[in-house]
Protein backbone atom coordinates (compact mmCIF):
# COMPACT_ATOMS: atom_id res chain seq x y z
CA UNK A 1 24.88 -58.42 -22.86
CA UNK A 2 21.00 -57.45 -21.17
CA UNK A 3 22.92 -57.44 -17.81
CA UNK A 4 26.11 -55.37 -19.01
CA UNK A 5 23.65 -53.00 -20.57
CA UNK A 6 21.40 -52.76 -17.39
CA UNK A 7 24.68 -52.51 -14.99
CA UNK A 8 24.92 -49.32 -17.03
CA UNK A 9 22.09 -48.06 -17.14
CA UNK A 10 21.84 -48.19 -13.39
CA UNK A 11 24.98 -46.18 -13.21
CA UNK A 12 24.10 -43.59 -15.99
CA UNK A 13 20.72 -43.26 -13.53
CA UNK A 14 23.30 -43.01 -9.62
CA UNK A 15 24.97 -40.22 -11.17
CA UNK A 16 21.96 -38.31 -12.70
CA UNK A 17 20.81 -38.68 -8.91
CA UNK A 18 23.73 -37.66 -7.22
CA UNK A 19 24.69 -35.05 -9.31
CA UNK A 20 20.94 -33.63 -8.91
CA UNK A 21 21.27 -33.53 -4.99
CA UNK A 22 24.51 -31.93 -5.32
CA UNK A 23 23.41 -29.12 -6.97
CA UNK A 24 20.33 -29.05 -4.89
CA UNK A 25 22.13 -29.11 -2.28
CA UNK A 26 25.06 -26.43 -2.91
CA UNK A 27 24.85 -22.89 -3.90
CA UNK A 28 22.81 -20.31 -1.57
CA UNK A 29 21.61 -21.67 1.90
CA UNK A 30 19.37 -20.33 4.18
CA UNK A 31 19.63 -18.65 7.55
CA UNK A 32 20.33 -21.33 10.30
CA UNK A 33 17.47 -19.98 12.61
CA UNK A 34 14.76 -20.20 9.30
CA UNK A 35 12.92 -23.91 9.97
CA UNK A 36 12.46 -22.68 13.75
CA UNK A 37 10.84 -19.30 12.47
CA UNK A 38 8.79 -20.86 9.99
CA UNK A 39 7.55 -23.71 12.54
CA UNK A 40 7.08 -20.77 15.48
CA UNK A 41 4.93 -18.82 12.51
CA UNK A 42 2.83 -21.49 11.06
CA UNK A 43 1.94 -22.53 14.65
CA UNK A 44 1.13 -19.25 15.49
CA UNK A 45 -3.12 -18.53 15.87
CA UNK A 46 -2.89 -14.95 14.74
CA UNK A 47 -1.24 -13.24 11.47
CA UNK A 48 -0.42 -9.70 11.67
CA UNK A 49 -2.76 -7.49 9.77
CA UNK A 50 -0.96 -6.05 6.96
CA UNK A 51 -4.21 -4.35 5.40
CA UNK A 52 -5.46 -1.60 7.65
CA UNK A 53 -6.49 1.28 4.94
CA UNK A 54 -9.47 1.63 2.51
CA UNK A 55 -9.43 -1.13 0.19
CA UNK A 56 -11.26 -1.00 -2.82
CA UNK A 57 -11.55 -1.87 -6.56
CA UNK A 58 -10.62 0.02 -9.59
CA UNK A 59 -12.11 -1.07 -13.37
CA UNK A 60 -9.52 -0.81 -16.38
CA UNK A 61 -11.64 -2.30 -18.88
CA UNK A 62 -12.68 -5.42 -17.76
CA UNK A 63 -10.02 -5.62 -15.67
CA UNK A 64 -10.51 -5.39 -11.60
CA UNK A 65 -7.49 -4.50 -10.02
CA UNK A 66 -7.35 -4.26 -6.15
CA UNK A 67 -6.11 -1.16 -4.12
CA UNK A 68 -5.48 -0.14 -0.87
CA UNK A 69 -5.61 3.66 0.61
CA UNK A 70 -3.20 5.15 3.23
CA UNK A 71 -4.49 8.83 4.58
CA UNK A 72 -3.10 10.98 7.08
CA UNK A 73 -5.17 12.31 9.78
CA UNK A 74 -4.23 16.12 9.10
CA UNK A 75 -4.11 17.72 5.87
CA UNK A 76 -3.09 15.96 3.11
CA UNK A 77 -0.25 17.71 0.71
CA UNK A 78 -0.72 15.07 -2.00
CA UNK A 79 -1.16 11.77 -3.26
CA UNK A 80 1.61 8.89 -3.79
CA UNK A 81 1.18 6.13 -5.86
CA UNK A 82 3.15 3.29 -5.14
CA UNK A 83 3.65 0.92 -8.16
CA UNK A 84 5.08 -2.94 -7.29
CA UNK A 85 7.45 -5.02 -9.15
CA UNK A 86 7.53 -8.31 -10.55
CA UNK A 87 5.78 -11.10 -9.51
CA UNK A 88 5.53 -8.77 -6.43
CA UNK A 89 1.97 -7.92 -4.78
CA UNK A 90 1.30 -4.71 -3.03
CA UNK A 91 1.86 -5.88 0.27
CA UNK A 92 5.06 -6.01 -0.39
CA UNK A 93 5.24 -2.22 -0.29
CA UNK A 94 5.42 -2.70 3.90
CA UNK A 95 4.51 -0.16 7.00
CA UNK A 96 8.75 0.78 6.88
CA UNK A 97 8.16 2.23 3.23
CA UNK A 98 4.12 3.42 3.79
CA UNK A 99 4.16 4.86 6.77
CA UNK A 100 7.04 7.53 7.38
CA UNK A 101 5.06 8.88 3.60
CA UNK A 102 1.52 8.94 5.69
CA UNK A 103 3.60 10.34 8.46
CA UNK A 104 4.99 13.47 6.31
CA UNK A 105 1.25 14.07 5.29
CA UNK A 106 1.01 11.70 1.76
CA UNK A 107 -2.17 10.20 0.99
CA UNK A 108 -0.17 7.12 -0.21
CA UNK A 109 -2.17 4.47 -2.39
CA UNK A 110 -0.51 0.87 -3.01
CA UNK A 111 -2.08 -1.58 -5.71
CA UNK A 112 -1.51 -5.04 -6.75
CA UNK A 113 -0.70 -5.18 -9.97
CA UNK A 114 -2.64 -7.73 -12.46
CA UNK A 115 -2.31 -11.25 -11.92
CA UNK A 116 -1.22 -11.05 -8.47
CA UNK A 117 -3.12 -10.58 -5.21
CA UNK A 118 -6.72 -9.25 -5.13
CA UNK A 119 -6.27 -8.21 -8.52
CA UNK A 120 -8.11 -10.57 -11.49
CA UNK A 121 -5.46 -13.16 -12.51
CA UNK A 122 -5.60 -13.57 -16.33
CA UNK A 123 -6.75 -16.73 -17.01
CA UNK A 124 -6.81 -15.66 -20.48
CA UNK A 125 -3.61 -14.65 -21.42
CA UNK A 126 -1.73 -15.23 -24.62
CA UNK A 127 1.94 -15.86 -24.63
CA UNK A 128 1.15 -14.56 -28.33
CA UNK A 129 -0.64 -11.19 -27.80
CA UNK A 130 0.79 -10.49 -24.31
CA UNK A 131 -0.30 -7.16 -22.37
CA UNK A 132 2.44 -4.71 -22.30
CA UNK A 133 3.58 -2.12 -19.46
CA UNK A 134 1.51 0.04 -21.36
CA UNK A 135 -1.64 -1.64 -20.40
CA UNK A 136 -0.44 -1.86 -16.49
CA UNK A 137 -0.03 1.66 -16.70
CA UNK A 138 -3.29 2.25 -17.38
CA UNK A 139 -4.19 0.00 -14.36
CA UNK A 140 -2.70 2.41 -12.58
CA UNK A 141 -3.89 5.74 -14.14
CA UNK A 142 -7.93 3.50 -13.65
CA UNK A 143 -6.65 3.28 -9.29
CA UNK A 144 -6.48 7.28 -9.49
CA UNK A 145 -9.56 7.31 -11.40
CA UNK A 146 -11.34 5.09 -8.86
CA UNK A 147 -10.07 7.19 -5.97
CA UNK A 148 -10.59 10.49 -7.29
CA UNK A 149 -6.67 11.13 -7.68
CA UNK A 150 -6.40 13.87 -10.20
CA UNK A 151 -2.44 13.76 -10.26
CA UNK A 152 -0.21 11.91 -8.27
CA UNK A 153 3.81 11.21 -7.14
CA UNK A 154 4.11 7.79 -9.02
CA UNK A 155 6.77 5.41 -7.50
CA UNK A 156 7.23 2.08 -8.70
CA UNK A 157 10.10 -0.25 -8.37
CA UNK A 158 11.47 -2.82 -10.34
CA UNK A 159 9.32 -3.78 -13.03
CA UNK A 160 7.08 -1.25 -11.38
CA UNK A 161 9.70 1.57 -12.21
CA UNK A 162 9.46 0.88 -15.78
CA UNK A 163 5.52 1.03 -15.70
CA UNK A 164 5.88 3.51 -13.31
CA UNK A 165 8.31 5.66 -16.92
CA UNK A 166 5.38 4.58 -18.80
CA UNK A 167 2.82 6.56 -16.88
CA UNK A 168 5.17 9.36 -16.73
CA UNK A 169 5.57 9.11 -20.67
CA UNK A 170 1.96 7.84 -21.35
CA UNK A 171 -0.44 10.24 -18.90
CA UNK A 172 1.87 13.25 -17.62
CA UNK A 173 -0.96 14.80 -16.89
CA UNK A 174 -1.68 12.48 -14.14
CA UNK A 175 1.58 12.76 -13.05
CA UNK A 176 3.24 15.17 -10.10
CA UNK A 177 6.53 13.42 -10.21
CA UNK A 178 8.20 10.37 -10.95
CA UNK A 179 10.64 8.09 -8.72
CA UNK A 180 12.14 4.76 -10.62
CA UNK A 181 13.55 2.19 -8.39
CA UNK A 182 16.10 0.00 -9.27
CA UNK A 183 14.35 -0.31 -12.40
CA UNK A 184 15.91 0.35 -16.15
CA UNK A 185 14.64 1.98 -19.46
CA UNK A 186 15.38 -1.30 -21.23
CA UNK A 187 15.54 -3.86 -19.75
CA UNK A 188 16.24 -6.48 -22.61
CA UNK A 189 18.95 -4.01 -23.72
CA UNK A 190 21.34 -6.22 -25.48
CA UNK A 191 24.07 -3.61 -24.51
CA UNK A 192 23.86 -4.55 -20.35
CA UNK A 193 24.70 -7.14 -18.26
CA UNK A 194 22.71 -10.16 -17.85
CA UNK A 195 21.47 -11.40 -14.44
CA UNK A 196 24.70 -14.26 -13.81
CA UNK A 197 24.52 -17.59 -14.51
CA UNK A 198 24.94 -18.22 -10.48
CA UNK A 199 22.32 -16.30 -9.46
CA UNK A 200 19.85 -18.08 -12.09
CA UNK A 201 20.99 -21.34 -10.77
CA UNK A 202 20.73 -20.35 -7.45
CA UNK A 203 16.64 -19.45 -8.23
CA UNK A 204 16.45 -22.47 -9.87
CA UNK A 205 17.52 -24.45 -6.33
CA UNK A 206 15.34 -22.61 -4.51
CA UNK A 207 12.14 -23.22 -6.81
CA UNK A 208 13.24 -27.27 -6.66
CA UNK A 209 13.50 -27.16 -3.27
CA UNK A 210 10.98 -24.81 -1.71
CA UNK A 211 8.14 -24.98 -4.40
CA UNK A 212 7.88 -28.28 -5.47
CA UNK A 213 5.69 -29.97 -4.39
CA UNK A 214 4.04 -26.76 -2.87
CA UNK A 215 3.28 -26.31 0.35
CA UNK A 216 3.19 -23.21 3.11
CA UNK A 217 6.31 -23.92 5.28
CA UNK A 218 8.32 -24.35 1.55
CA UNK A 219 6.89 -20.82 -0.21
CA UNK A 220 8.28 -19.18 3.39
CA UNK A 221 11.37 -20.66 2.95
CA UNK A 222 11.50 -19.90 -0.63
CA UNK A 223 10.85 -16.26 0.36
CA UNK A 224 13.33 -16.33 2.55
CA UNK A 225 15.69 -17.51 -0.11
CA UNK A 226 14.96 -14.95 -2.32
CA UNK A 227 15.25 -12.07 -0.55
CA UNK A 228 19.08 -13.98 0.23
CA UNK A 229 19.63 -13.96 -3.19
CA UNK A 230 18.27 -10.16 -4.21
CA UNK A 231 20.39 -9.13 -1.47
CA UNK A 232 23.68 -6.24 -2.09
CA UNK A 233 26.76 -6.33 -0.45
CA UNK A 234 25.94 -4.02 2.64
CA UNK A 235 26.07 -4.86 6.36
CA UNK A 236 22.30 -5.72 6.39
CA UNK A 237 20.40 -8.65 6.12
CA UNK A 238 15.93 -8.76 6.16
CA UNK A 239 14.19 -9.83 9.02
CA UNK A 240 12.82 -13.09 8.11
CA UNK A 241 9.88 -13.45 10.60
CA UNK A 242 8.74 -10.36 8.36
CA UNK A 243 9.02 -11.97 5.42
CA UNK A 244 7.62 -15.07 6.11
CA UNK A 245 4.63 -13.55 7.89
CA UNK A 246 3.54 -11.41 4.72
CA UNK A 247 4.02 -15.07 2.52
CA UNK A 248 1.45 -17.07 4.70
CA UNK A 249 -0.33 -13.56 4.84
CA UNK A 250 -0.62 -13.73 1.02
CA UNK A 251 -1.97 -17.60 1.07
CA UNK A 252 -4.18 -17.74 3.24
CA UNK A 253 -5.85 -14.31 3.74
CA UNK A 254 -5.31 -13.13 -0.25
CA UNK A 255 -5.46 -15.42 -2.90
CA UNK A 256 -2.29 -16.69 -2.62
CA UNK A 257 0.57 -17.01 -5.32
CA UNK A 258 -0.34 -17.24 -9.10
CA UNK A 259 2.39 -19.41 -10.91
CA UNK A 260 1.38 -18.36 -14.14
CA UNK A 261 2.50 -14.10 -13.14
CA UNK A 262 6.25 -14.57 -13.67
CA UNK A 263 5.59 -15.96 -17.51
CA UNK A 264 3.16 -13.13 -17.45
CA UNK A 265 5.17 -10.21 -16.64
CA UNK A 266 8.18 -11.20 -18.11
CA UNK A 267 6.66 -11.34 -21.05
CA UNK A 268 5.04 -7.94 -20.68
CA UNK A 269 8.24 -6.20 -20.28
CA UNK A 270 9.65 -7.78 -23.80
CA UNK A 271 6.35 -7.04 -25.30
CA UNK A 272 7.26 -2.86 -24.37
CA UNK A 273 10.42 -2.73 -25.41
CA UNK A 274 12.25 0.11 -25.00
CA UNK A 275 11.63 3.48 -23.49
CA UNK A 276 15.41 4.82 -24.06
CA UNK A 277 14.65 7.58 -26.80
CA UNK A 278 11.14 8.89 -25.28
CA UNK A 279 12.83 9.17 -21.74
CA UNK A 280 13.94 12.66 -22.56
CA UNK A 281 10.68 14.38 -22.93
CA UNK A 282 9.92 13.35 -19.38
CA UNK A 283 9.70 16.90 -17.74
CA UNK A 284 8.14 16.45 -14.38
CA UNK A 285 10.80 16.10 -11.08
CA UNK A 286 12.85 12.66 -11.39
CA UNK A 287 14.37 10.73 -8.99
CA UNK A 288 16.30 7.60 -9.60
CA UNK A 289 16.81 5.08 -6.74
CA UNK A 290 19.29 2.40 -7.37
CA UNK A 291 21.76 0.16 -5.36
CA UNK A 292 25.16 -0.14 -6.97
CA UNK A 293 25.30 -3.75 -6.15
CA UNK A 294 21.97 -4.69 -7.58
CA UNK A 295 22.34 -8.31 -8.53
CA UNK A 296 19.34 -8.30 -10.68
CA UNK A 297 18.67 -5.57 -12.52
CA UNK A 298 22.30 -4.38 -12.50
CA UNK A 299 23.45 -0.78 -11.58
CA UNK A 300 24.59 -0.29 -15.49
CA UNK A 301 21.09 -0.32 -16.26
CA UNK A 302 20.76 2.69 -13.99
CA UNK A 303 24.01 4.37 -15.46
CA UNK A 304 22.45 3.83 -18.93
CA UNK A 305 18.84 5.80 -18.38
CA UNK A 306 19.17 8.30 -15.18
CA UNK A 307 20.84 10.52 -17.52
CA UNK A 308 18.03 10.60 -20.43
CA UNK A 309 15.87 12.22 -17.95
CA UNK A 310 16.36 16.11 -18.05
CA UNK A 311 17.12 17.35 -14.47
CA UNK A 312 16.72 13.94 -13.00
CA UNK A 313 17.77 13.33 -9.43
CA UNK A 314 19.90 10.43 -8.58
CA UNK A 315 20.47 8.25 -5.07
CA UNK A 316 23.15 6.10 -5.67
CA UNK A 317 23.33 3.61 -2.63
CA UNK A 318 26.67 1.49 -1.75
CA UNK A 319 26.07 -1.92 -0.89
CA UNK A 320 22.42 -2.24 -1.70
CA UNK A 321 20.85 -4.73 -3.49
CA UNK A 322 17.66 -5.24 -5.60
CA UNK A 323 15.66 -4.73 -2.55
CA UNK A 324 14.56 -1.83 0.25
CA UNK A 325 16.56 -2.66 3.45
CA UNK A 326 15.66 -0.78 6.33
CA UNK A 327 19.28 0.39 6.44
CA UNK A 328 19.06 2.67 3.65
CA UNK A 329 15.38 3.78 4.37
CA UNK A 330 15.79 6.69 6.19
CA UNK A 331 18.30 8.08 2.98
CA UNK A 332 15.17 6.63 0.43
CA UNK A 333 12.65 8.31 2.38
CA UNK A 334 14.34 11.75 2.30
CA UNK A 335 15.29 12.04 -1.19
CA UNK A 336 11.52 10.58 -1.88
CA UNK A 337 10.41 14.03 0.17
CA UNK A 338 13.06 16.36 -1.62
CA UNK A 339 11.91 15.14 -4.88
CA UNK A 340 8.27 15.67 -4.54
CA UNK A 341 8.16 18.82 -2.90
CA UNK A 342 8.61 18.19 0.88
């Protein structure tokens, strides 16, 4: 009976095993040329520098949140600040967004947001009392203070777009205009699509199999996998020595990557709720930025609150995803220009 019992045990435990390499094994895959790039990178003696402006710190409370100034060498005809998503640091904002801005005579500021970066992590946070988009707003409104920014062109994308609606709502008086990026009024709206069940359980294979255990060469590949799965339906595809670079970039000349930021701002978002009914008093120029086949925060969203906004301008791009593809940068970059005043 002991051995019957064990005989099945064993084969309860060969298909728990097998069917946990098949679906580690199946779903998105990366690039064929990615383990050479990664190898080539971490070999490599020298990192590009991806910080060349003023850096600095900015105080919201006792909060210290990192920044990072872009000026022109002429005039300058204003300020942009650039507001970064989820579990995204400022560096992700790179030179193909930054500098044709610096190069049409934008002061352009980029911040990491809290808990990422340069910016204090927050060892102390409360799944309980959770800090909102409210309070990341004011983390940016403190960068302006800190700089001397009266009022500025506020961009943000993502998650960033929605703090990015709750400066515009929150300070207007600090604001010159607002751009939202593939971003939403409500995220949690029970009325909009979810993210699919594939593309959850194709970031769950790529945490298993990049992140744990963690090491540099996986968190490359993992970034590589992401920006796979973030990806639209256009003729494009990211350079991955790019993105790889800014990932060891991040661990070994920042801080590195904070686990505990995702929890963090995903709970900050619920904690804000929605912005749907104040979006109308926004009067300042509006731009919305979104890609139609936006796998994670789906184009609906967009649909939903673009029109709330009185006057607001919309760029509605075929084929791109929940990213910034230099394809479609040159279009971005011009409506960007249009909106705030040229």
């Amino acid at each position: 009976m002991l051995k019957k019992i064990l005989i099945g045990l064993l084969v309860v435990i060969a298909i728990c095993v097998a069917g946990y390499y098949i679906f580690l094994n199946t779903g998105i895959q990366l690039p064929a040329e990615t383990d050479e790039i990664v190898a080539e990178v971490l070999a490599s003696d020298e990192l590009p520098e991806l910080i060349t402006g003023e850096t600095g710190f900015a105080k919201n409370g006792d909060v210290k949140i990192w920044y990072e100034k872009m000026t022109p060498t002429d005039s300058v005809k204003g300020t942009i600040l650039l507001v970064m998503g989820h579990s995204s640091s400022a560096i992700v904002w790179g030179p193909n967004f930054t500098q044709p801005l610096v190069d049409a005579g934008y002061q352009v500021i980029r911040y990491d947001n809290r808990g990422l970066g340069e910016s204090d992590w927050m060892k102390d946070w409360n799944s309980e009392h959770p800090y909102t988009l409210e309070d990341m707003a004011k983390d940016g409104i403190a960068v302006l203070d800190a700089t001397g920014v009266e009022k500025a062109h506020i961009i943000g994308a993502s998650m960033g777009g929605m703090i990015a609606q709750r400066v515009a709502l929150s300070h207007s008086d600090r604001t010159e205009t607002l751009t939202s990026i593939m971003s939403s009024g409500y995220m949690n709206d029970p009325e909009m699509p979810s993210i699919n069940a594939a593309g959850m359980q194709d970031f769950l294979r790529l945490t298993l199999r990049y992140l744990m255990p963690p090491s540099e060469a996986g968190a490359m590949k993992f970034t590589v996998g992401i920006q796979q799965l973030l990806q639209g339906n256009g003729p494009y595809s990211h350079p991955i020595k790019k993105g790889v670079e800014r990932t060891l970039y991040e661990l070994r000349k920042r801080k590195g990557s904070n686990p505990k930021v995702g929890d963090q701002h995903t709970a900050a978002i619920a904690a804000s709720g929605s912005r749907l009914e104040e979006l109308g008093s926004i009067k300042m120029p509006t731009l919305i930025i979104h890609g139609k086949s936006d796998p994670l925060v789906r184009f609906e969203h967009c649909e939903k609150y673009a029109p709330l906004i009185p006057h607001a301008k919309k760029l509605f791009i075929d084929g791109m995803g929940h990213d910034l593809p230099d394809l479609y940068m040159e279009q971005i970059h011009a409506a960007i220009i249009d909106n705030i005043g040229g």
